[in-house]
PDB file of N, CA and C in Angstrom:
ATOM      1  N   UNK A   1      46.425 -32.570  -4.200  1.00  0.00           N
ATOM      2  CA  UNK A   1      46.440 -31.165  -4.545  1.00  0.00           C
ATOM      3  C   UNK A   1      47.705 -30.556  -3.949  1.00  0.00           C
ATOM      4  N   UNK A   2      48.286 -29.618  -4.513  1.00  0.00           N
ATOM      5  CA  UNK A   2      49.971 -29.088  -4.468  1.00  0.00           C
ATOM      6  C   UNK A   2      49.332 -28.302  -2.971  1.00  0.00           C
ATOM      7  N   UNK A   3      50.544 -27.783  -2.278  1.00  0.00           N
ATOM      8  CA  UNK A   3      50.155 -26.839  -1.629  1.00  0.00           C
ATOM      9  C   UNK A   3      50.099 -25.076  -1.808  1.00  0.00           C
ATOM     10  N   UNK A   4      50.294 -25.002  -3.004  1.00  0.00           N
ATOM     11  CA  UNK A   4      50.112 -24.023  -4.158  1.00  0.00           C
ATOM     12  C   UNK A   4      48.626 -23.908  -4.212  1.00  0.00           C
ATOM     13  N   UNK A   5      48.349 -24.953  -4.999  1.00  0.00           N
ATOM     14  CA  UNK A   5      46.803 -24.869  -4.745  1.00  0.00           C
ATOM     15  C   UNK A   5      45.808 -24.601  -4.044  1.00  0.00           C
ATOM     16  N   UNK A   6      46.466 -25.069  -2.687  1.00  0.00           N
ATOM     17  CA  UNK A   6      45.245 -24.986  -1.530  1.00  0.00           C
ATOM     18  C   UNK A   6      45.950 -23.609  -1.300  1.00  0.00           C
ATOM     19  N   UNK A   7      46.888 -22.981  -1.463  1.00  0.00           N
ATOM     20  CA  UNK A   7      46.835 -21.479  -0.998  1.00  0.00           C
ATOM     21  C   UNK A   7      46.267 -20.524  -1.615  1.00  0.00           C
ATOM     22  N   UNK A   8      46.125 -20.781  -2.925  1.00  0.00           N
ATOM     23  CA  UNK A   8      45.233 -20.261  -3.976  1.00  0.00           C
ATOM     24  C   UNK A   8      43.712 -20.226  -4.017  1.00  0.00           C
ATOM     25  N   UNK A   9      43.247 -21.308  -3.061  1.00  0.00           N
ATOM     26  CA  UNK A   9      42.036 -21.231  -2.704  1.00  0.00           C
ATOM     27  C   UNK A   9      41.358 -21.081  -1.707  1.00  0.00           C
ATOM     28  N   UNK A  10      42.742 -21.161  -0.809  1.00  0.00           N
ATOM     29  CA  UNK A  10      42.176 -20.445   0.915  1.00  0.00           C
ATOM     30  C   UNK A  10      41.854 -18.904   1.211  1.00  0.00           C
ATOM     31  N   UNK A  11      40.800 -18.521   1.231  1.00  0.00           N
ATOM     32  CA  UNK A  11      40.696 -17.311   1.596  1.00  0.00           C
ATOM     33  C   UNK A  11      39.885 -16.642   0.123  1.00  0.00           C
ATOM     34  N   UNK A  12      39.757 -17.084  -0.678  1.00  0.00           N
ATOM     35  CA  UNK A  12      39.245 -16.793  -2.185  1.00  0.00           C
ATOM     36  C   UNK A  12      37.683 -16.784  -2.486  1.00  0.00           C
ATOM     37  N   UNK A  13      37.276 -15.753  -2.719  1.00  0.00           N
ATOM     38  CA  UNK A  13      36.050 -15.542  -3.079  1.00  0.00           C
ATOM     39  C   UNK A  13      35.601 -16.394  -4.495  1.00  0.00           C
ATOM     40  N   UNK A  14      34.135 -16.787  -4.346  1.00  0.00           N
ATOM     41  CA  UNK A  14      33.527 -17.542  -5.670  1.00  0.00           C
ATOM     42  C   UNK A  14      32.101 -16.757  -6.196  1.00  0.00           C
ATOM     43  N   UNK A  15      31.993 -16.974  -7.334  1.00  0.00           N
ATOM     44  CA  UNK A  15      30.463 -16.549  -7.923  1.00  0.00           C
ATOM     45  C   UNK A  15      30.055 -17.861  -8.888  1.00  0.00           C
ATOM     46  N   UNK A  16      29.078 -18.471  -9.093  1.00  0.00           N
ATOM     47  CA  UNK A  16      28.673 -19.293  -9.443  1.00  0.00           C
ATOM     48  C   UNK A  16      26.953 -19.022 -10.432  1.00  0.00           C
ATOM     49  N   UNK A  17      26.973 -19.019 -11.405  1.00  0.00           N
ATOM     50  CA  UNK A  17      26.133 -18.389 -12.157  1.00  0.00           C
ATOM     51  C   UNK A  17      25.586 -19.572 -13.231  1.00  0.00           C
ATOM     52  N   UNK A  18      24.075 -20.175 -12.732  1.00  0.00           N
ATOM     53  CA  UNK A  18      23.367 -21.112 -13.632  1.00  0.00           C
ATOM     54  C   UNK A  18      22.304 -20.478 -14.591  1.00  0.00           C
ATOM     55  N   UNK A  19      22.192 -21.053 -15.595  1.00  0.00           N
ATOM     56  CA  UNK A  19      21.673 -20.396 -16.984  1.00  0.00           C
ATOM     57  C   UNK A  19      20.842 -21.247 -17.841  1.00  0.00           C
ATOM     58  N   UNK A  20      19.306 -21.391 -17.647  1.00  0.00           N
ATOM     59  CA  UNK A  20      18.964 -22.636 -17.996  1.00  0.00           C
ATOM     60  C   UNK A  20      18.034 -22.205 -20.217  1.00  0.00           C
ATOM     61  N   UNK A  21      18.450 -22.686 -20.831  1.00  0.00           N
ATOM     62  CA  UNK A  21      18.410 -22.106 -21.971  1.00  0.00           C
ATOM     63  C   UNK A  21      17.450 -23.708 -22.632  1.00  0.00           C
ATOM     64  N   UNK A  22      16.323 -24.197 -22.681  1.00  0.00           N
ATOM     65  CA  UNK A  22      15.959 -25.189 -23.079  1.00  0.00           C
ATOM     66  C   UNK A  22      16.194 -26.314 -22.309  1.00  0.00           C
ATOM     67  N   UNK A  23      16.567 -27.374 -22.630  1.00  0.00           N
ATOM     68  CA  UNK A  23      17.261 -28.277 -22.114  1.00  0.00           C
ATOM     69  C   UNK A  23      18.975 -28.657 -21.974  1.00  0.00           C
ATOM     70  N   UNK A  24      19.586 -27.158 -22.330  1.00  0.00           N
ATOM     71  CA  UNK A  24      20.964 -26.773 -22.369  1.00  0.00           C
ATOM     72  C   UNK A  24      21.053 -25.671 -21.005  1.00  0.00           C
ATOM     73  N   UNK A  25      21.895 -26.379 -20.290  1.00  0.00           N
ATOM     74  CA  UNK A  25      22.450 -25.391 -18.969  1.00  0.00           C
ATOM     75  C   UNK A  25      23.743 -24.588 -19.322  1.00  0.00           C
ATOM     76  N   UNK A  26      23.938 -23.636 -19.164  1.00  0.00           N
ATOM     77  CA  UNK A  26      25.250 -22.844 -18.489  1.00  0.00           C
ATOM     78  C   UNK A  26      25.771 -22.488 -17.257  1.00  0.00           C
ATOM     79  N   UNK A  27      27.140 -22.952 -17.010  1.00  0.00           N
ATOM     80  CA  UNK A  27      27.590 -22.428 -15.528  1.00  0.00           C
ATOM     81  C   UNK A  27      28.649 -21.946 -15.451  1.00  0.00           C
ATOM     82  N   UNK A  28      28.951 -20.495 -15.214  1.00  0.00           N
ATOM     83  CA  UNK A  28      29.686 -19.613 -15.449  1.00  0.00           C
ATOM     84  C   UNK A  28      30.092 -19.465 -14.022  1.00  0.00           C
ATOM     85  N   UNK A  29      31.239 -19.971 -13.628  1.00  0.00           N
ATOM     86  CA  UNK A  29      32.070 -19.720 -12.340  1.00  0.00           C
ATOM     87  C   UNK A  29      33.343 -18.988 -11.746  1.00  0.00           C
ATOM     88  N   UNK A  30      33.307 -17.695 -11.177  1.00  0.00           N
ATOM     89  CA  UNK A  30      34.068 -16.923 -11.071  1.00  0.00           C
ATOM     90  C   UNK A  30      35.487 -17.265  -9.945  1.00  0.00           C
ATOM     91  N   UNK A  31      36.460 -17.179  -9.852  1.00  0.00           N
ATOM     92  CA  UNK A  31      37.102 -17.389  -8.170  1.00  0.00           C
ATOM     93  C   UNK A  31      37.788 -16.199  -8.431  1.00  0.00           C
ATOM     94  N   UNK A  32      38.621 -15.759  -7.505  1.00  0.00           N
ATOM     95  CA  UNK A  32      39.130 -14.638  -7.307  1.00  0.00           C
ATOM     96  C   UNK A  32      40.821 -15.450  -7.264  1.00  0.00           C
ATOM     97  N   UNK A  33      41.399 -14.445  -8.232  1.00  0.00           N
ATOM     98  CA  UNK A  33      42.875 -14.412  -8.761  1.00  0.00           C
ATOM     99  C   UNK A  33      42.670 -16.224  -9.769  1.00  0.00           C
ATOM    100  N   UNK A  34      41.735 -16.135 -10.197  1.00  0.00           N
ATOM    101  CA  UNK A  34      41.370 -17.516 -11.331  1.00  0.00           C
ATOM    102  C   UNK A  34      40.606 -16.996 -12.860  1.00  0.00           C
ATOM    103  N   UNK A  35      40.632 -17.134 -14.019  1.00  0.00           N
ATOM    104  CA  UNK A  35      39.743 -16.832 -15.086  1.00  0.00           C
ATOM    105  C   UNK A  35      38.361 -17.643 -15.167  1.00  0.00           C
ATOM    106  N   UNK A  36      37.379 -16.973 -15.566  1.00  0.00           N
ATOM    107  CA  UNK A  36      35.978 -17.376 -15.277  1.00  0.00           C
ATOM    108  C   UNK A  36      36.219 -18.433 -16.193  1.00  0.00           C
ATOM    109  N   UNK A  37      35.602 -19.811 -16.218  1.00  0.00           N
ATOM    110  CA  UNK A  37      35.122 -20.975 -16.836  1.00  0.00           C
ATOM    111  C   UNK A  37      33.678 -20.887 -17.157  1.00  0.00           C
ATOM    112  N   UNK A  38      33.516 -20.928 -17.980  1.00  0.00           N
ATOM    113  CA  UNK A  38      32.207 -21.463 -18.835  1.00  0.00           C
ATOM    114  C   UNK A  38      31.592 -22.762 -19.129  1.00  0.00           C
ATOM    115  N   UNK A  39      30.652 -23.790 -18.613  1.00  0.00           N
ATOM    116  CA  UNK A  39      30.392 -24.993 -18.534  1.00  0.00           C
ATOM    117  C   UNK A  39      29.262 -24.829 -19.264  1.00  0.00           C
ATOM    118  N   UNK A  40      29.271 -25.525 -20.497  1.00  0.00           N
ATOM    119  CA  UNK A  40      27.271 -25.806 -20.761  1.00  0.00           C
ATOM    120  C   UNK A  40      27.407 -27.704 -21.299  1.00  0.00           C
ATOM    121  N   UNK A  41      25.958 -27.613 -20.426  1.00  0.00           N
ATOM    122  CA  UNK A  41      26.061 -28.633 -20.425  1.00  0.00           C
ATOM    123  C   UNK A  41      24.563 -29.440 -20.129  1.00  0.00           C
ATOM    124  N   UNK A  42      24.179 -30.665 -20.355  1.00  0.00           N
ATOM    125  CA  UNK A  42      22.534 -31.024 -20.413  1.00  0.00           C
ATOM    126  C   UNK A  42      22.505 -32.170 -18.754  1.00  0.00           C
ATOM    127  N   UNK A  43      21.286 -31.880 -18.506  1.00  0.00           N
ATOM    128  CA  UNK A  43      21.450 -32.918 -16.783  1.00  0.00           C
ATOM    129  C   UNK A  43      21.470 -33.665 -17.381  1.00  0.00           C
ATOM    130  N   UNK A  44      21.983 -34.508 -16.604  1.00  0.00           N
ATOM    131  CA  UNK A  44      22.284 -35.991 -17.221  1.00  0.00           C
ATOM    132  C   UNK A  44      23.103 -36.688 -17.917  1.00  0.00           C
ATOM    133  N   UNK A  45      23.918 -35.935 -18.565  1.00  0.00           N
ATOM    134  CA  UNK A  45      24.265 -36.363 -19.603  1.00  0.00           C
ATOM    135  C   UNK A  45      25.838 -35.713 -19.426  1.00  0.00           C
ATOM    136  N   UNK A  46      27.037 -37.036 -18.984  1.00  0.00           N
ATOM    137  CA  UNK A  46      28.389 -36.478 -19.446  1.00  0.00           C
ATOM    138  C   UNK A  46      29.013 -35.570 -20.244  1.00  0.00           C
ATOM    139  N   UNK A  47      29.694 -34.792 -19.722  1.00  0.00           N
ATOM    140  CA  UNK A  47      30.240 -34.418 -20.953  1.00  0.00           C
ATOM    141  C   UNK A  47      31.936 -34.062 -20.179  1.00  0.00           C
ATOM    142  N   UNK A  48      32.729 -33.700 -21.076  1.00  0.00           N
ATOM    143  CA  UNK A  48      34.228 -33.809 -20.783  1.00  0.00           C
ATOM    144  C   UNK A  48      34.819 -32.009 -21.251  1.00  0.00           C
ATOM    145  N   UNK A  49      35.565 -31.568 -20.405  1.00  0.00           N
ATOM    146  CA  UNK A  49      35.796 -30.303 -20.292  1.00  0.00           C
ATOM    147  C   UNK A  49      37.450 -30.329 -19.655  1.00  0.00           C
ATOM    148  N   UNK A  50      37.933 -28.971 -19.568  1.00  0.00           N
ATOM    149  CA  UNK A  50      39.246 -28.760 -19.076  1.00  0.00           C
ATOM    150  C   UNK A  50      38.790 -28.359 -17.753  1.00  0.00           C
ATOM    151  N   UNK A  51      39.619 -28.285 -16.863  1.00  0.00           N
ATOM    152  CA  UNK A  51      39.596 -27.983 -15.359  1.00  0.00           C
ATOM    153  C   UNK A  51      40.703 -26.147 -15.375  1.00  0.00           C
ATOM    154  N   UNK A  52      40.328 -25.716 -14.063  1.00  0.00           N
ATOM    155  CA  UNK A  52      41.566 -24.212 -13.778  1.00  0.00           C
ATOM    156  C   UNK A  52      42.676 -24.713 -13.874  1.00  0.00           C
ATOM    157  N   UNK A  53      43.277 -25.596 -13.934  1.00  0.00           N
ATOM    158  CA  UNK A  53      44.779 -26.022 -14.345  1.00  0.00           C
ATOM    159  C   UNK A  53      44.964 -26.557 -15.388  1.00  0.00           C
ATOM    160  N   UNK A  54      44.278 -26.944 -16.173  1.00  0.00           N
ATOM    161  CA  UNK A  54      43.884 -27.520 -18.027  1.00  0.00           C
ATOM    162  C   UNK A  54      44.214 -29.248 -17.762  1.00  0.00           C
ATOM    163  N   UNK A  55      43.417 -29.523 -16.857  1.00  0.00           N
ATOM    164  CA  UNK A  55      43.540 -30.816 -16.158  1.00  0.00           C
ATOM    165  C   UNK A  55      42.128 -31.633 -17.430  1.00  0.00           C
ATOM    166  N   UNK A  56      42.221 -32.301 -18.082  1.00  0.00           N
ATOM    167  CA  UNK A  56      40.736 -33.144 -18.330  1.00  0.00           C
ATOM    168  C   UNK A  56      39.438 -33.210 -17.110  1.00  0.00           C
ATOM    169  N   UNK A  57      38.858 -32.883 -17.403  1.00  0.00           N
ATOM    170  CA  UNK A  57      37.665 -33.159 -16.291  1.00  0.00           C
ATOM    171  C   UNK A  57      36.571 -33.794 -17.038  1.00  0.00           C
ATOM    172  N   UNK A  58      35.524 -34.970 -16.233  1.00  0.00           N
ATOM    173  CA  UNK A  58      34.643 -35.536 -16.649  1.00  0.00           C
ATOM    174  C   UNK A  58      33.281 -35.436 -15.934  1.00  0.00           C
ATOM    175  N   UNK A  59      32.182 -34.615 -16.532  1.00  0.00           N
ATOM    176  CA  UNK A  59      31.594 -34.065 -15.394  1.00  0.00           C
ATOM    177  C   UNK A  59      29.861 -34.667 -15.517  1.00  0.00           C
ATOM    178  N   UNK A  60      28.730 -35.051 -14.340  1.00  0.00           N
ATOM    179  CA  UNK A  60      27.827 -35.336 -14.797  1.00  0.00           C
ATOM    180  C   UNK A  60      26.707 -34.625 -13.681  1.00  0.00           C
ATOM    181  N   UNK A  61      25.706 -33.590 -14.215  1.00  0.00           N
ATOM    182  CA  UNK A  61      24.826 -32.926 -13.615  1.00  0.00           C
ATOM    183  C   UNK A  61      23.669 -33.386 -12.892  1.00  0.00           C
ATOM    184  N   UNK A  62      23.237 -33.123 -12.164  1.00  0.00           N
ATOM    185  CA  UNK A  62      21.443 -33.756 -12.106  1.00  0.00           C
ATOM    186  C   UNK A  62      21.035 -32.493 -11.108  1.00  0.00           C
ATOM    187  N   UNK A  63      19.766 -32.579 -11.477  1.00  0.00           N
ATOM    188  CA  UNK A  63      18.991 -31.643 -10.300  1.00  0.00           C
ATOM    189  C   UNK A  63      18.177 -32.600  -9.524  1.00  0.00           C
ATOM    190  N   UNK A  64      18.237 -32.432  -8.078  1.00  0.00           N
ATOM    191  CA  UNK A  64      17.478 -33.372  -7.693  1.00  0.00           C
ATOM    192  C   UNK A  64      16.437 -32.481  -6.858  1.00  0.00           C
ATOM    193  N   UNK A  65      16.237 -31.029  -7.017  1.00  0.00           N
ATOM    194  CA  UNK A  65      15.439 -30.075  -6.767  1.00  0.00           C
ATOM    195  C   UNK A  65      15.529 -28.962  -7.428  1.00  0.00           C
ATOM    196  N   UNK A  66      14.185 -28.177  -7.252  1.00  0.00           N
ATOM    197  CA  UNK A  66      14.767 -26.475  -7.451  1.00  0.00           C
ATOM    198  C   UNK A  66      16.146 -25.943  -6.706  1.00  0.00           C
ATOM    199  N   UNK A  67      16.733 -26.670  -5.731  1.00  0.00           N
ATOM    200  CA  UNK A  67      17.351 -26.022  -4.697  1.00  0.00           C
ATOM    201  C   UNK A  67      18.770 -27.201  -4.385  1.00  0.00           C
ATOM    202  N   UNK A  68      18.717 -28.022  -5.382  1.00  0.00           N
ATOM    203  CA  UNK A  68      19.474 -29.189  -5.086  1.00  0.00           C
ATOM    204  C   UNK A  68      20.159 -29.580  -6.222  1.00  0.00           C
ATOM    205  N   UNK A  69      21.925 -29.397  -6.480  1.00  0.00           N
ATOM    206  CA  UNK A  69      22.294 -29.773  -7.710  1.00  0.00           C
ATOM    207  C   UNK A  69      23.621 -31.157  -7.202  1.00  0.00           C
ATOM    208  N   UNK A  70      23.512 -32.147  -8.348  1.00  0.00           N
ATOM    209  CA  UNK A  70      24.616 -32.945  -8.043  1.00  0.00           C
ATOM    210  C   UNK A  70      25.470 -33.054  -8.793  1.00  0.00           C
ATOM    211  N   UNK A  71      26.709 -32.752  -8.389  1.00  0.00           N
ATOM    212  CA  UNK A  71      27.768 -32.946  -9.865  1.00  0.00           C
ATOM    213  C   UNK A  71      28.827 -34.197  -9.342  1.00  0.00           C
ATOM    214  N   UNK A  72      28.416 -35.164 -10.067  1.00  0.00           N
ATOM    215  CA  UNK A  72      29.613 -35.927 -10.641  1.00  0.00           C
ATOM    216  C   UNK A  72      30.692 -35.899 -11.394  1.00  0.00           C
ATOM    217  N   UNK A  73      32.162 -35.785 -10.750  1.00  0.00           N
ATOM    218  CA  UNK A  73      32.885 -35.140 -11.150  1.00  0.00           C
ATOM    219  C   UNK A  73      34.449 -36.479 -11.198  1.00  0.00           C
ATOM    220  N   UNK A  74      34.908 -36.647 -12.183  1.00  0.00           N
ATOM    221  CA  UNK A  74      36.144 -37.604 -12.622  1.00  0.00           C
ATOM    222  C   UNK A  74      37.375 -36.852 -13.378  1.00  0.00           C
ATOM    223  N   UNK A  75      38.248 -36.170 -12.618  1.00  0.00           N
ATOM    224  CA  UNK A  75      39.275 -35.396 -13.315  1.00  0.00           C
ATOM    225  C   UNK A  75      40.890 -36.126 -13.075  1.00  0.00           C
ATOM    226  N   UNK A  76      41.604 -35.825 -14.428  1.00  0.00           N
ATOM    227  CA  UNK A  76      42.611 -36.437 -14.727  1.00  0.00           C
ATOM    228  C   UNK A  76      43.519 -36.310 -13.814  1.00  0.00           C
ATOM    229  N   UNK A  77      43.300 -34.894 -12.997  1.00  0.00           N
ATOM    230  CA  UNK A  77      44.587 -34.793 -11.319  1.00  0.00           C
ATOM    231  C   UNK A  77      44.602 -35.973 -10.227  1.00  0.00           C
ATOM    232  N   UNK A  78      43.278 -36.548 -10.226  1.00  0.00           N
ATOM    233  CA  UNK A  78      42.668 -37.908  -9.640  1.00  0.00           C
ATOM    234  C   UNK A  78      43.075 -38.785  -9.962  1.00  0.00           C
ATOM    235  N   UNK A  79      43.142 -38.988 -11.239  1.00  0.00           N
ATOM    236  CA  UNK A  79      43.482 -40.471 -11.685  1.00  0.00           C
ATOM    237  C   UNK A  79      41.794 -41.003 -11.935  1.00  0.00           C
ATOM    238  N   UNK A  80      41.294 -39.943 -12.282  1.00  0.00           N
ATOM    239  CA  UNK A  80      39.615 -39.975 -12.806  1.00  0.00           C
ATOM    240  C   UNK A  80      38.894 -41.052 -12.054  1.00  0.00           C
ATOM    241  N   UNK A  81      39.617 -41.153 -10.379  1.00  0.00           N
ATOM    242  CA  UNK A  81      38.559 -41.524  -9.231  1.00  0.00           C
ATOM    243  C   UNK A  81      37.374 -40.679  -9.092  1.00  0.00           C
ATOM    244  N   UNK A  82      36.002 -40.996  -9.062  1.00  0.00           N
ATOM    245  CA  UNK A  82      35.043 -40.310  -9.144  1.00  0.00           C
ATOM    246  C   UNK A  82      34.570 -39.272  -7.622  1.00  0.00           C
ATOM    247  N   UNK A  83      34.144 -38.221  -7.863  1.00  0.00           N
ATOM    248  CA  UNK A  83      33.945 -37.384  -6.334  1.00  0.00           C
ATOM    249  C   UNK A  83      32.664 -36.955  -6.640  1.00  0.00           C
ATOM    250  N   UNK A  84      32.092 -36.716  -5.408  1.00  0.00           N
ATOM    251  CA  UNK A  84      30.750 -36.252  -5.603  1.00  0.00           C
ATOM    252  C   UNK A  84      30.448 -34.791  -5.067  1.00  0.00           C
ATOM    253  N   UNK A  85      30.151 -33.419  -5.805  1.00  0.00           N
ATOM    254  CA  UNK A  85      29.706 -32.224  -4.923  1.00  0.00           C
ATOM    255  C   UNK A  85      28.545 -32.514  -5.427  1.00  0.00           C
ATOM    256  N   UNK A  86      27.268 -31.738  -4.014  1.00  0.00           N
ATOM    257  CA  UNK A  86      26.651 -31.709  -3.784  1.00  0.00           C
ATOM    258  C   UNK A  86      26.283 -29.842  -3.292  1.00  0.00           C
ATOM    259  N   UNK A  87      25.277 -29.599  -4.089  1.00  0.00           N
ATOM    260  CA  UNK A  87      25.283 -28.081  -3.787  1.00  0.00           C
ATOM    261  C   UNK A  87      23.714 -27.777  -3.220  1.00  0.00           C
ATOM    262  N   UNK A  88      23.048 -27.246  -2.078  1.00  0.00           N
ATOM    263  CA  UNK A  88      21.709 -27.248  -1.928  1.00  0.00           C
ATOM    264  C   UNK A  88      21.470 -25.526  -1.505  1.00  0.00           C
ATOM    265  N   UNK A  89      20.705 -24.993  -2.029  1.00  0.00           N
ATOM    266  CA  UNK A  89      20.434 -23.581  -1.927  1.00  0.00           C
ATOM    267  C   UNK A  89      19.373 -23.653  -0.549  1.00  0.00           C
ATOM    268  N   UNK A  90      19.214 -22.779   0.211  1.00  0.00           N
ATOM    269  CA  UNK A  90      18.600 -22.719   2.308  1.00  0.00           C
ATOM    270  C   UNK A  90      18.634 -21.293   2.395  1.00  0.00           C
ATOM    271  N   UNK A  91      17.503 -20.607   1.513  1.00  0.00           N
ATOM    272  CA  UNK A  91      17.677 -19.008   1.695  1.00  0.00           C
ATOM    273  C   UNK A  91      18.544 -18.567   1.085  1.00  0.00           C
ATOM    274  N   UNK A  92      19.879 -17.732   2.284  1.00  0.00           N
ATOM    275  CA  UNK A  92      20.637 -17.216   1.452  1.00  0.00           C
ATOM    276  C   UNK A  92      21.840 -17.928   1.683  1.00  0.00           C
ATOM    277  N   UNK A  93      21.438 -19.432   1.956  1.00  0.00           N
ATOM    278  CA  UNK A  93      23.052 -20.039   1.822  1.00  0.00           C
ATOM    279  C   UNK A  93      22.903 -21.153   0.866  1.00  0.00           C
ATOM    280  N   UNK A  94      24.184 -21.486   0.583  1.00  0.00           N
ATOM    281  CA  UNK A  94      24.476 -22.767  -0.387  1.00  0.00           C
ATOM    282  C   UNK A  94      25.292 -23.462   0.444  1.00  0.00           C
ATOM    283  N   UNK A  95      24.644 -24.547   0.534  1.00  0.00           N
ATOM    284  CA  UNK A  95      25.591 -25.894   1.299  1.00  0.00           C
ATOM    285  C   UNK A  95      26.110 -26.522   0.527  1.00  0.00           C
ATOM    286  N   UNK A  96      27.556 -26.803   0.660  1.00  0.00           N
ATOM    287  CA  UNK A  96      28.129 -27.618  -0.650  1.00  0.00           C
ATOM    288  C   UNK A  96      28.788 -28.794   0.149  1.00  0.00           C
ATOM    289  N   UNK A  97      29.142 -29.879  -0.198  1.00  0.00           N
ATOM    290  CA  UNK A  97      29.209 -31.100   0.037  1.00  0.00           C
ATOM    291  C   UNK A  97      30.212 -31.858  -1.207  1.00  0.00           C
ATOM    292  N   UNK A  98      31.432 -32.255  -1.060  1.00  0.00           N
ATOM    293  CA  UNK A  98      32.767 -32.668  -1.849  1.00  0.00           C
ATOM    294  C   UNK A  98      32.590 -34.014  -0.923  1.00  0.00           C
ATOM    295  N   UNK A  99      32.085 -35.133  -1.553  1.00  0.00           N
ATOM    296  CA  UNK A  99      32.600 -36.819  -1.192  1.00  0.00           C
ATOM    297  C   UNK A  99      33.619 -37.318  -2.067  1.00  0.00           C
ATOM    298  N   UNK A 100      34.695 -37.642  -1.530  1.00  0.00           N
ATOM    299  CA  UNK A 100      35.475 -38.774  -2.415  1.00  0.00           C
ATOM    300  C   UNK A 100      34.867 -40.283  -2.396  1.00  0.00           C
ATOM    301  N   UNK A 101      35.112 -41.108  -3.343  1.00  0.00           N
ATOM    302  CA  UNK A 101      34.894 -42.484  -3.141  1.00  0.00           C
ATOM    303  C   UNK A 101      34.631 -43.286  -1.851  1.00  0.00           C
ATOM    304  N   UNK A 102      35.921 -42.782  -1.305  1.00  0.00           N
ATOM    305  CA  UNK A 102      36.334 -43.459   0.035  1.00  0.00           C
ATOM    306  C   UNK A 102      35.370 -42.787   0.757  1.00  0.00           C
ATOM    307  N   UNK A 103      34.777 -42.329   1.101  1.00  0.00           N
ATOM    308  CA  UNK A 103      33.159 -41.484   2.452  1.00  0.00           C
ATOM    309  C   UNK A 103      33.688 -40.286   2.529  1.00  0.00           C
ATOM    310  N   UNK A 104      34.992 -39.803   2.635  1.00  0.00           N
ATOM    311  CA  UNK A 104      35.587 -38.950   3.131  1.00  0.00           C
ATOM    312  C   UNK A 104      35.038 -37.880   2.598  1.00  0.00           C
ATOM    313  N   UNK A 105      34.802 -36.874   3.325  1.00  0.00           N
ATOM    314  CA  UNK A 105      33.806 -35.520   2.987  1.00  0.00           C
ATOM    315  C   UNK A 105      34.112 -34.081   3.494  1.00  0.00           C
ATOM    316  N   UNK A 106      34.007 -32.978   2.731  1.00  0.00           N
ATOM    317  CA  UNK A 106      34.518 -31.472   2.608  1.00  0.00           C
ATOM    318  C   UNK A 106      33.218 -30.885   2.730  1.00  0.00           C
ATOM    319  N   UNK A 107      32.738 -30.331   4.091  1.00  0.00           N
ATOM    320  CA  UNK A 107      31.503 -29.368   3.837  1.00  0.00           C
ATOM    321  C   UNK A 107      32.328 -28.031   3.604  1.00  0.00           C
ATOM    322  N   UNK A 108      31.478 -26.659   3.423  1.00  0.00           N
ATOM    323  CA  UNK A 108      31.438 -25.613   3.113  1.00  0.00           C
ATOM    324  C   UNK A 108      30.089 -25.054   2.704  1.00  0.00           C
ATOM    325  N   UNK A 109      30.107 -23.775   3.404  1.00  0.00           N
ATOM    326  CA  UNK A 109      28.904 -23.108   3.624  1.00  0.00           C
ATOM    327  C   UNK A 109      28.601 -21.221   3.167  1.00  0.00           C
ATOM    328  N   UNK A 110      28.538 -21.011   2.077  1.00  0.00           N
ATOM    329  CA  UNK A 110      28.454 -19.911   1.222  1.00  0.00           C
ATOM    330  C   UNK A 110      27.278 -19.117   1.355  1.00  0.00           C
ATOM    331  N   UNK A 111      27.384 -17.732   1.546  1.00  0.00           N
ATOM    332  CA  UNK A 111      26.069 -16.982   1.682  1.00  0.00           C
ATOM    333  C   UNK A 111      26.285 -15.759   1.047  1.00  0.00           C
ATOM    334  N   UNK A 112      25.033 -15.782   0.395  1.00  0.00           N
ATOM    335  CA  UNK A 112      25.035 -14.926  -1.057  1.00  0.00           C
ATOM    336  C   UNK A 112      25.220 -13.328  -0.716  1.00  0.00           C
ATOM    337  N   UNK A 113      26.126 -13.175  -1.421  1.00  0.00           N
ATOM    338  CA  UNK A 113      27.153 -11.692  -1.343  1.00  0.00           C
ATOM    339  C   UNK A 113      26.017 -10.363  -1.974  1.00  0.00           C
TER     340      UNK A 113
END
């Protein structure tokens, strides 16, 4: 990641908005000084999208609770090495969890605005 990037996201507010319509999800994700993205998409089931830089992204959902989402995530800035976030709702926080392949791991800890 440039160091453009990480300045663009240091200090930057997020909104994150799930939308469950049948067995079709929506996830509408806001950042601050970024345009909202629109994701719909079914658990389970791949599907392939653009990234905030119009990067290819390859993305795969699961719920593994009311309170527990996993996204499998393979984008073309990578070299479509696979990463794992991990998002778990605890009241009014969201624990999020970024694994690369290698173990190596990004917590972050969000509480609802």
């Amino acid at each position: 990641m440039s160091d453009n990037m990480i300045d663009q996201h240091r200090g930057s507010t997020s909104v994150l908005e799930y939308d469950k319509d049948g067995d079709n999800w929506t996830l509408k994700m806001s950042y601050s000084g970024l345009p909202t993205k629109i994701f719909k998409f079914q658990p389970g089931k791949e599907f392939e999208t653009t990234g905030y830089y119009d990067d290819v992204m390859k993305l795969m959902v699961t719920f593994e609770s009311d309170s527990k989402c996993v996204v499998v995530e393979k984008c073309e800035m990578m070299d479509y090495k696979p990463f794992t976030t991990t998002r778990e709702i605890k009241g009014d926080l969201m624990l999020t969890t970024v694994e690369l392949e290698s173990g190596v791991k990004m917590t972050s800890e969000f509480k609802r605005g």
